[in-house]
N, C-alpha and C. Protein backbone atom coordinates (compact mmCIF):
# COMPACT_ATOMS: atom_id res chain seq x y z
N UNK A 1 13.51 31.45 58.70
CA UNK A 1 12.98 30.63 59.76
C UNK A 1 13.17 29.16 59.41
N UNK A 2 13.66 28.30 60.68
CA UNK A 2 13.55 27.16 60.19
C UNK A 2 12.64 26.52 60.70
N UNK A 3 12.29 24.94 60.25
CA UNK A 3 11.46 23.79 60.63
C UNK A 3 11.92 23.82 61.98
N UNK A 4 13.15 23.73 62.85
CA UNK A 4 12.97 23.49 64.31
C UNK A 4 12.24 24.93 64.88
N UNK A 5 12.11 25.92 64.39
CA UNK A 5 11.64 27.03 65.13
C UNK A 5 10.15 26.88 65.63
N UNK A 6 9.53 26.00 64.35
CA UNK A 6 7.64 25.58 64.55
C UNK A 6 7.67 24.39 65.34
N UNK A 7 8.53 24.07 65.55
CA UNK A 7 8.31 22.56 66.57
C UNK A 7 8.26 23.31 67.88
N UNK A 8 7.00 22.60 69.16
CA UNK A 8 6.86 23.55 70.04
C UNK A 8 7.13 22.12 71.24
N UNK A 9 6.82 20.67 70.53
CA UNK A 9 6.85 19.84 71.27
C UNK A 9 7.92 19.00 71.61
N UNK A 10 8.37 17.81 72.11
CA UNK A 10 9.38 17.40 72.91
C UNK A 10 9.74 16.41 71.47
N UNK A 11 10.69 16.64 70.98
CA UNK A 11 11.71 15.45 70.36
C UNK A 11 10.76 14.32 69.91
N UNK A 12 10.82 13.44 70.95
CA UNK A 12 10.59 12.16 70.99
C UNK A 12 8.90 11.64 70.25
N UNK A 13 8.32 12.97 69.77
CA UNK A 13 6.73 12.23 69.76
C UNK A 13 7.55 12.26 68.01
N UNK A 14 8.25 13.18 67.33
CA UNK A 14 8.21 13.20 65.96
C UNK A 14 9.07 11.41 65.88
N UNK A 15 9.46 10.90 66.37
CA UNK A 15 10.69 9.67 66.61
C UNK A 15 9.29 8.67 66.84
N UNK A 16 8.62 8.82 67.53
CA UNK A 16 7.62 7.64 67.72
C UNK A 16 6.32 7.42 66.51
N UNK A 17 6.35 8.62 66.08
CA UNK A 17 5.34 9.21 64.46
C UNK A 17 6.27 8.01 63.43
N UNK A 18 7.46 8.13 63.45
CA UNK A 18 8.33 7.43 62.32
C UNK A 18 8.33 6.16 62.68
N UNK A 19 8.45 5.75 63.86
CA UNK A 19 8.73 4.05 64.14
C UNK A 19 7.35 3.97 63.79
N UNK A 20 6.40 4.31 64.34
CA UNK A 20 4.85 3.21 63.99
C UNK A 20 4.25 3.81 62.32
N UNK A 21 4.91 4.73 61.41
CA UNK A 21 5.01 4.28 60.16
C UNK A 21 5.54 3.72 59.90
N UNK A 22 7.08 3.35 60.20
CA UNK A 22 7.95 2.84 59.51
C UNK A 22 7.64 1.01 59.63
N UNK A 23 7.10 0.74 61.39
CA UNK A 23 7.00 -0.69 61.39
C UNK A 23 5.51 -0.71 60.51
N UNK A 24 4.40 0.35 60.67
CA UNK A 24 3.48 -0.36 59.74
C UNK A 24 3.53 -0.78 58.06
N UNK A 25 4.91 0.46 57.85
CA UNK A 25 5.52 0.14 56.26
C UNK A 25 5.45 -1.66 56.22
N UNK A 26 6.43 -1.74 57.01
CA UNK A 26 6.88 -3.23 56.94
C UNK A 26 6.18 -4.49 56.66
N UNK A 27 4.97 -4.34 57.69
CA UNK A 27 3.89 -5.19 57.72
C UNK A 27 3.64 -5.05 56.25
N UNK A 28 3.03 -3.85 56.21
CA UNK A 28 2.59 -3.98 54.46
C UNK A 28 2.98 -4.47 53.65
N UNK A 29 4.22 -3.94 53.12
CA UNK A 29 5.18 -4.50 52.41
C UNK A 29 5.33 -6.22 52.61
N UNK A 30 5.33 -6.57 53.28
CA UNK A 30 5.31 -7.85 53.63
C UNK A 30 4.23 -9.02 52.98
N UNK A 31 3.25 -8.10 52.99
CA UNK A 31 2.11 -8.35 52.42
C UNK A 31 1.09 -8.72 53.37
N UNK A 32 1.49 -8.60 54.74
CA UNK A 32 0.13 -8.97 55.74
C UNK A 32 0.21 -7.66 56.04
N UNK A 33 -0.54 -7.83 56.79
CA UNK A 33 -1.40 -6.35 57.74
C UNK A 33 -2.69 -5.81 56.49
N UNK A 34 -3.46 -6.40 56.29
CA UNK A 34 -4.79 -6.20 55.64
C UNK A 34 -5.42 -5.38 56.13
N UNK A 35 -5.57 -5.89 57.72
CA UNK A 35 -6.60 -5.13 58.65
C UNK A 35 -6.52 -3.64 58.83
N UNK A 36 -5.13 -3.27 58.70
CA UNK A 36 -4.59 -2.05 58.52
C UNK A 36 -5.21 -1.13 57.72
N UNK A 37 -6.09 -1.45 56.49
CA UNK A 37 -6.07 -0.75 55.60
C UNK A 37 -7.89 -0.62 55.13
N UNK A 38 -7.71 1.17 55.69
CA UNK A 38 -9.61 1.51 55.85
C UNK A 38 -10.13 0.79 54.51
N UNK A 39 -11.05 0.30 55.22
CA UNK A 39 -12.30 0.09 53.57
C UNK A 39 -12.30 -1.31 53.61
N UNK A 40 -11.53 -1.59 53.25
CA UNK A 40 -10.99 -3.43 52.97
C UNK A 40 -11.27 -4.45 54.29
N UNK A 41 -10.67 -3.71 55.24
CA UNK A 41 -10.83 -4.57 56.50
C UNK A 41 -12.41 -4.33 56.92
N UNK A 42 -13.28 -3.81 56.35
CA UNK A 42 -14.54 -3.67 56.68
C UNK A 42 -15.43 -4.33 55.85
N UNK A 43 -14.58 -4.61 54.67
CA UNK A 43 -15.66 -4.98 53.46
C UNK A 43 -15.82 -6.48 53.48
N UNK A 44 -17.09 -6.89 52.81
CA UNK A 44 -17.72 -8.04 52.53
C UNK A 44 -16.84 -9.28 51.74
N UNK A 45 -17.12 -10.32 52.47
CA UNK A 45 -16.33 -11.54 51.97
C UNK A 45 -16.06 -11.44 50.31
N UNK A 46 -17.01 -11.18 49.87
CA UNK A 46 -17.46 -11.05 48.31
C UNK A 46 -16.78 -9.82 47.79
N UNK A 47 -16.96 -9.36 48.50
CA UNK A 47 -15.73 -7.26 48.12
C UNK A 47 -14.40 -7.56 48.34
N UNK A 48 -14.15 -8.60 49.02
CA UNK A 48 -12.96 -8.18 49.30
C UNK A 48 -12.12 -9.41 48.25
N UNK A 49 -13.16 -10.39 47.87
CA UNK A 49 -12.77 -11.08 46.64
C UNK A 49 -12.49 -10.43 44.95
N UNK A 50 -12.72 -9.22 44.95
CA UNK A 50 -12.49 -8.44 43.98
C UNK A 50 -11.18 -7.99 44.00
N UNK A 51 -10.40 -7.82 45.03
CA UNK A 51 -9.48 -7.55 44.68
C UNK A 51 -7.70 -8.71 45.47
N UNK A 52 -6.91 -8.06 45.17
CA UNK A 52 -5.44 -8.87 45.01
C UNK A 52 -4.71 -8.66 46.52
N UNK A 53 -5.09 -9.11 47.44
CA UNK A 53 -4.76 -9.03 49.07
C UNK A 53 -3.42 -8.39 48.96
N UNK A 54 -2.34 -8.95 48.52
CA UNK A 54 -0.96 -8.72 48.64
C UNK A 54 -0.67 -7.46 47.56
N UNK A 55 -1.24 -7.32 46.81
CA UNK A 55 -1.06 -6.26 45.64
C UNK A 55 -1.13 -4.58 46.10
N UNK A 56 -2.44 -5.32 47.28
CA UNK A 56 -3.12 -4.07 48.04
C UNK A 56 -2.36 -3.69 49.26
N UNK A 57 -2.14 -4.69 49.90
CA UNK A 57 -1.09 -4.30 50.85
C UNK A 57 0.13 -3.57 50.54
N UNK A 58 1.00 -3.95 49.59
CA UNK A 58 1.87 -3.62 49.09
C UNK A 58 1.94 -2.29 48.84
N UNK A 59 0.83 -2.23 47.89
CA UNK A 59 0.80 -0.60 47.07
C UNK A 59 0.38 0.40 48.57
N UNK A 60 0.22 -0.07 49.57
CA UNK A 60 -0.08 0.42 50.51
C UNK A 60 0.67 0.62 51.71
N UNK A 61 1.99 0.07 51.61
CA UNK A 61 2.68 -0.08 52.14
C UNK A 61 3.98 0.80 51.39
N UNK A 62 3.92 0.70 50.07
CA UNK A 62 4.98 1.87 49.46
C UNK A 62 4.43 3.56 49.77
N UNK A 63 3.35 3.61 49.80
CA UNK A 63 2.65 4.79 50.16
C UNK A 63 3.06 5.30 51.49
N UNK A 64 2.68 4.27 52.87
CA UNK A 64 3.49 4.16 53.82
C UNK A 64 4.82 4.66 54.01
N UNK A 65 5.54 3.88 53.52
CA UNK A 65 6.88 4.51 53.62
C UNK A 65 7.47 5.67 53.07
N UNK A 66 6.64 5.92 52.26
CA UNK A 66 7.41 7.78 51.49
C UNK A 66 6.92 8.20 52.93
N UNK A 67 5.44 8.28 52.92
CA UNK A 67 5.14 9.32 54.30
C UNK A 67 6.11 9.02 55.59
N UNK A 68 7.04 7.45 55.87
CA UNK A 68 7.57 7.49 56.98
C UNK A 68 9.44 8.25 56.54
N UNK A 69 9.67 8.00 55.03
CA UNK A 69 10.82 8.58 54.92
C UNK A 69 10.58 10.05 55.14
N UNK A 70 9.37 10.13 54.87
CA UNK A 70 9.12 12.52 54.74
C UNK A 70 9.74 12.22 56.09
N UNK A 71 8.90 11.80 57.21
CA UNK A 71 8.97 12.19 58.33
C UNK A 71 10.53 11.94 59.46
N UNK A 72 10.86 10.83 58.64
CA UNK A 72 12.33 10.96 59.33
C UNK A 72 13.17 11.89 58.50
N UNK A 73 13.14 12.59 56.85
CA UNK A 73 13.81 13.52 56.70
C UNK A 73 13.85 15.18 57.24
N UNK A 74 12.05 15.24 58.55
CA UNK A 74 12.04 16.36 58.79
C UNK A 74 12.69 16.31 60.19
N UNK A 75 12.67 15.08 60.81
CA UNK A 75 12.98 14.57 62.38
C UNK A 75 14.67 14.99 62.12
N UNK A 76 15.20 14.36 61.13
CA UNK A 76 16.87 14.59 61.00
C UNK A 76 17.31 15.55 60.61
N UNK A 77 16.85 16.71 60.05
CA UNK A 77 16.75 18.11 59.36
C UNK A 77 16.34 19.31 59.56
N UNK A 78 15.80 19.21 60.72
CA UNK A 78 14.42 20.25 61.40
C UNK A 78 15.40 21.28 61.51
N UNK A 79 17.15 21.05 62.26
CA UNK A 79 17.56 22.30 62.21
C UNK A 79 17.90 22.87 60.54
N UNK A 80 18.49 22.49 59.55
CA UNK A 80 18.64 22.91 58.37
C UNK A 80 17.74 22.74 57.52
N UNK A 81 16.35 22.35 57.82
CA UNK A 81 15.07 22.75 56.33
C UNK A 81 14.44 24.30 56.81
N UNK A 82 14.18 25.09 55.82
CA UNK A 82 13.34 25.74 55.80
C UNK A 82 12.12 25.62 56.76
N UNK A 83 11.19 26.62 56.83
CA UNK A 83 9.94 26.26 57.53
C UNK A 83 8.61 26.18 56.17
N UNK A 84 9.09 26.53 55.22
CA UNK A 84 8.52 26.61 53.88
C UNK A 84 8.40 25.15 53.57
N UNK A 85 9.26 23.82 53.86
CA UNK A 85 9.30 22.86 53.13
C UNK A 85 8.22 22.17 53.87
N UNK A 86 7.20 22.56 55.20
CA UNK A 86 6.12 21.75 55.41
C UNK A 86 5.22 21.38 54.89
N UNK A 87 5.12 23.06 54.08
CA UNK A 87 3.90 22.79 52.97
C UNK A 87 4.37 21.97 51.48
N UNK A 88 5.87 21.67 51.34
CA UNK A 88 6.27 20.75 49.88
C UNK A 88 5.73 19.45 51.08
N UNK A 89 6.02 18.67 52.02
CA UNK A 89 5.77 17.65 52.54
C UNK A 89 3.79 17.55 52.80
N UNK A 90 3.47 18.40 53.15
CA UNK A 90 2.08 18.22 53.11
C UNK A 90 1.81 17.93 51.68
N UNK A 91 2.13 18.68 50.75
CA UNK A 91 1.91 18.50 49.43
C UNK A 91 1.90 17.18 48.72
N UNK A 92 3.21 16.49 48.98
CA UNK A 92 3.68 15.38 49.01
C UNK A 92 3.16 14.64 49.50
N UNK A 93 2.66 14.19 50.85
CA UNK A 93 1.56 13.58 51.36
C UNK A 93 0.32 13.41 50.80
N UNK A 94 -0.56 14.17 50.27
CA UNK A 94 -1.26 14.92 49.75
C UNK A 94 -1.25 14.05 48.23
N UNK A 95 -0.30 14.23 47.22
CA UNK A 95 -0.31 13.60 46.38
C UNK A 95 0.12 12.04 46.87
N UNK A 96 1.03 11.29 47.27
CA UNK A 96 0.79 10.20 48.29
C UNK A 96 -0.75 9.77 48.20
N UNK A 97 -1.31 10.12 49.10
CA UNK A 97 -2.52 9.28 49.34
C UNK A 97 -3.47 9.33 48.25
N UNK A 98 -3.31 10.41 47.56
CA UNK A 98 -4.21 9.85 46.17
C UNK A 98 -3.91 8.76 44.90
N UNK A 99 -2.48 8.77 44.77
CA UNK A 99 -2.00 7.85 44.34
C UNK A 99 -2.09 6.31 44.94
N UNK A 100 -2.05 6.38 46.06
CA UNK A 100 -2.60 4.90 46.89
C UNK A 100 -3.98 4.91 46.52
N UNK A 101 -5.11 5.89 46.89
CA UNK A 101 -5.95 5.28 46.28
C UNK A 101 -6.58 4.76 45.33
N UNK A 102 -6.03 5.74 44.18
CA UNK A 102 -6.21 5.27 42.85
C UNK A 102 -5.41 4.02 42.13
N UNK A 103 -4.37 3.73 42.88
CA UNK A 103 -3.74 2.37 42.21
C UNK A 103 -4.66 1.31 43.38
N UNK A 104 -5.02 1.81 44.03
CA UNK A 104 -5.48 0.48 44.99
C UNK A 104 -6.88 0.37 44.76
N UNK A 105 -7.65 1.21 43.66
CA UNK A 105 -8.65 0.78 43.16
C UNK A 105 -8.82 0.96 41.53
N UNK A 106 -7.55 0.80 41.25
CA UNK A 106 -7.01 0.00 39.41
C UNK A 106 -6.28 -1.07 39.55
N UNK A 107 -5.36 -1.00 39.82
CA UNK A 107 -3.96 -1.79 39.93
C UNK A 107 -4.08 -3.05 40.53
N UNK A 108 -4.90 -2.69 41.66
CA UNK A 108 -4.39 -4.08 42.94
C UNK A 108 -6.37 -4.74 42.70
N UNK A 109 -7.10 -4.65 41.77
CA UNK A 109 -8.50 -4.95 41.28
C UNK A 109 -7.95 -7.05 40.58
N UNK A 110 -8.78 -7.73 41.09
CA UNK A 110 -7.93 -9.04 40.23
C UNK A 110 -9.06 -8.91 38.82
């Protein structure tokens, strides 16, 4: 079985999933788009002086983009991947976001 066999929906929503990761990669990477990022954009003038604005964005923004490359390698591949490789990409995701959080509360700390 492949990955296009579990797709039940129209093309275009997996294509619009990748552009608004891929442009929020950017922002990040860039080092703006703060607001973007749960916790931080909520926290106290004084909290949010603890840590490295651009450090955080960043590390948050590389996180970003693996999840937007997964998703354009399943958008361009759906007919030749497996249906098995959702769960290596969940997985992957999965490890992804714990790694963002844990460098974004070591790493990106001033």
């Amino acid at each position: 079985m492949k990955l296009a066999d579990l797709a039940t929906g129209p093309d275009w929503i997996i294509w619009t999933v990748f552009v608004v990761f891929a442009v929020l990669s950017i922002i990040l990477l860039s080092g703006h788009g703060s607001w973007f990022i749960s916790g931080y954009n909520m926290a106290s003038k004084e909290e949010k002086e603890k840590y490295d604005e651009k450090k955080l964005c960043r590390t948050t923004g590389i996180g970003m983009s693996i999840i937007a490359i997964l998703i354009l390698i399943m958008g361009l591949f759906e007919n030749f991947l497996s249906a098995f490789f959702i769960y290596i990409a969940v997985g992957i995701i999965v490890v992804d976001v714990v790694v963002i959080i844990i460098l974004g509360n070591t790493l990106c700390r001033k």
